[in-house]
C-alpha atoms as a PDB file:
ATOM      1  CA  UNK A   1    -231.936 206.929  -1.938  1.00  0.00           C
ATOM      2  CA  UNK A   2    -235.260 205.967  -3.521  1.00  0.00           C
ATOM      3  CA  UNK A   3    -237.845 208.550  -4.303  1.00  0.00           C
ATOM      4  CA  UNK A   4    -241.258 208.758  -5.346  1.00  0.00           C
ATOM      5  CA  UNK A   5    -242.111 208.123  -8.734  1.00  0.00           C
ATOM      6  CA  UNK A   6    -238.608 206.342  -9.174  1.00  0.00           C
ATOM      7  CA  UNK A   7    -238.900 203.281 -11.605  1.00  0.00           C
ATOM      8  CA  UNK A   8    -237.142 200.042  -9.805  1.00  0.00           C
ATOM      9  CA  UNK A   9    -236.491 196.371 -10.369  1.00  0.00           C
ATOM     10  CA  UNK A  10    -235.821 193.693  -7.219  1.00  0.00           C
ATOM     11  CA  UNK A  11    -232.290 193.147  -7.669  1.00  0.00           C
ATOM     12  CA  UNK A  12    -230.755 189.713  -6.326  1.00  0.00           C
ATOM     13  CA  UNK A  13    -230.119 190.569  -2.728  1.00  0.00           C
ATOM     14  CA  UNK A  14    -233.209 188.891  -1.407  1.00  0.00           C
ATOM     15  CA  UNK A  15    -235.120 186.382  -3.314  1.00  0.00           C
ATOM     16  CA  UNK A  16    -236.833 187.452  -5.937  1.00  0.00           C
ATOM     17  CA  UNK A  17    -240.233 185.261  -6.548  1.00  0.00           C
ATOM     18  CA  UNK A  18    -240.500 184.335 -10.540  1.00  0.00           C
ATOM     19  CA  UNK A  19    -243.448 186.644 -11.046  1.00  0.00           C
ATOM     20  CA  UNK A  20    -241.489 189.547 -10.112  1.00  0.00           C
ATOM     21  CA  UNK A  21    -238.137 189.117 -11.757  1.00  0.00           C
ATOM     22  CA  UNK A  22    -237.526 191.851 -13.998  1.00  0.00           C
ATOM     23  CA  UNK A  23    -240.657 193.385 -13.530  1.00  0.00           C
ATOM     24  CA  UNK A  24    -240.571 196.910 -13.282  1.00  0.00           C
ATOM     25  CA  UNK A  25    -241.955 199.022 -10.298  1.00  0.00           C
ATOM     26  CA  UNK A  26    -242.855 202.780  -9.340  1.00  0.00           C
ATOM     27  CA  UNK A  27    -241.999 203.975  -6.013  1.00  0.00           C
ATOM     28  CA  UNK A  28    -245.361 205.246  -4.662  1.00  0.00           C
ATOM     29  CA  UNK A  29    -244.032 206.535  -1.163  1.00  0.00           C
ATOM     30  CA  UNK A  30    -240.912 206.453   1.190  1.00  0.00           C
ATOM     31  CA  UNK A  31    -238.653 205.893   1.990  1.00  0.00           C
ATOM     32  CA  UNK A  32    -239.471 204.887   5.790  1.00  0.00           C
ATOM     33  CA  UNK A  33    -237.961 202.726   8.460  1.00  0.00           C
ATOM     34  CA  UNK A  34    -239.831 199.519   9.058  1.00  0.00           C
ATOM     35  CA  UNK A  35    -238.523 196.936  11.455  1.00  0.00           C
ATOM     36  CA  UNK A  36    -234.974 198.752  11.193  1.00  0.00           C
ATOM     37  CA  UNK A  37    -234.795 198.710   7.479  1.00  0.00           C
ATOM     38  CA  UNK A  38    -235.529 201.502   4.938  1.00  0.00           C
ATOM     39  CA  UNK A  39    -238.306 200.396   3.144  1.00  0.00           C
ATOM     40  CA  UNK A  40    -240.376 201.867  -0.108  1.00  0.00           C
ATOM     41  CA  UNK A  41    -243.784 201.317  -1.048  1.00  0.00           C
ATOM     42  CA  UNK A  42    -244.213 199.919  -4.865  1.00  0.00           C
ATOM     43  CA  UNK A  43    -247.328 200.048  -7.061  1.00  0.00           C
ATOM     44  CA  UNK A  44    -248.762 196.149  -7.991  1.00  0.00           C
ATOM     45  CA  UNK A  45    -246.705 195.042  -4.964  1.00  0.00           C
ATOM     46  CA  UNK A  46    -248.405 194.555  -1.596  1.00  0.00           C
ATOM     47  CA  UNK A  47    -246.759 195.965   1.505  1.00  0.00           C
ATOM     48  CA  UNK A  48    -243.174 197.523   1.495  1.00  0.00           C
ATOM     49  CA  UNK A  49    -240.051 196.132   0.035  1.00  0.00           C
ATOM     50  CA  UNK A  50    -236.345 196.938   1.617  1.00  0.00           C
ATOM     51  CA  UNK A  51    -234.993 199.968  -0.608  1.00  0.00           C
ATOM     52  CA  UNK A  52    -231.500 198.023  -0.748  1.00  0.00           C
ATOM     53  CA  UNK A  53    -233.072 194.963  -2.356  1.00  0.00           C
ATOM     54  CA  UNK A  54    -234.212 197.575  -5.229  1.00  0.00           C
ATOM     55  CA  UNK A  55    -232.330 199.215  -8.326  1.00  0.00           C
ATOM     56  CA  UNK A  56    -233.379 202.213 -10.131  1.00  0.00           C
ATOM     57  CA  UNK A  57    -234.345 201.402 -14.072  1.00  0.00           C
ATOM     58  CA  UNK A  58    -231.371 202.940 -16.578  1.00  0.00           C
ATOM     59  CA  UNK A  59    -228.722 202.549 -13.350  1.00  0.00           C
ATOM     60  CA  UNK A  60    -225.842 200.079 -14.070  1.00  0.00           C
ATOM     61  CA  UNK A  61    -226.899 197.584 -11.409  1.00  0.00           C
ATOM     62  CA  UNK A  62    -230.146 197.470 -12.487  1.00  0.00           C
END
């Protein structure tokens, strides 16, 4: 689970626009349910973005 202040990249479980692959993210809040998916809230990112479509920075997947 994601927490605040978390650094995160969009991994390849969704598409990933050009402009935001491998560009690195902070958590800024959640994680919440939206629509029936855990979402988290990202700085430079507008809206929320589904917390399994996210890897932490230093983790294996990432």
């Amino acid at each position: 689970m994601l927490v605040k202040g978390d650094r995160v990249v969009m991994n390849d479980k969704y598409h990933v626009p050009e402009r935001y692959r491998g560009k690195e993210f902070i958590v800024t809040a959640g994680p919440q349910k939206v629509g029936g998916t855990m979402c988290v809230w990202l700085n430079e990112y507008k809206g929320c973005y589904a917390e399994d479509g996210l890897s932490k920075v230093g983790d294996k997947d990432a």
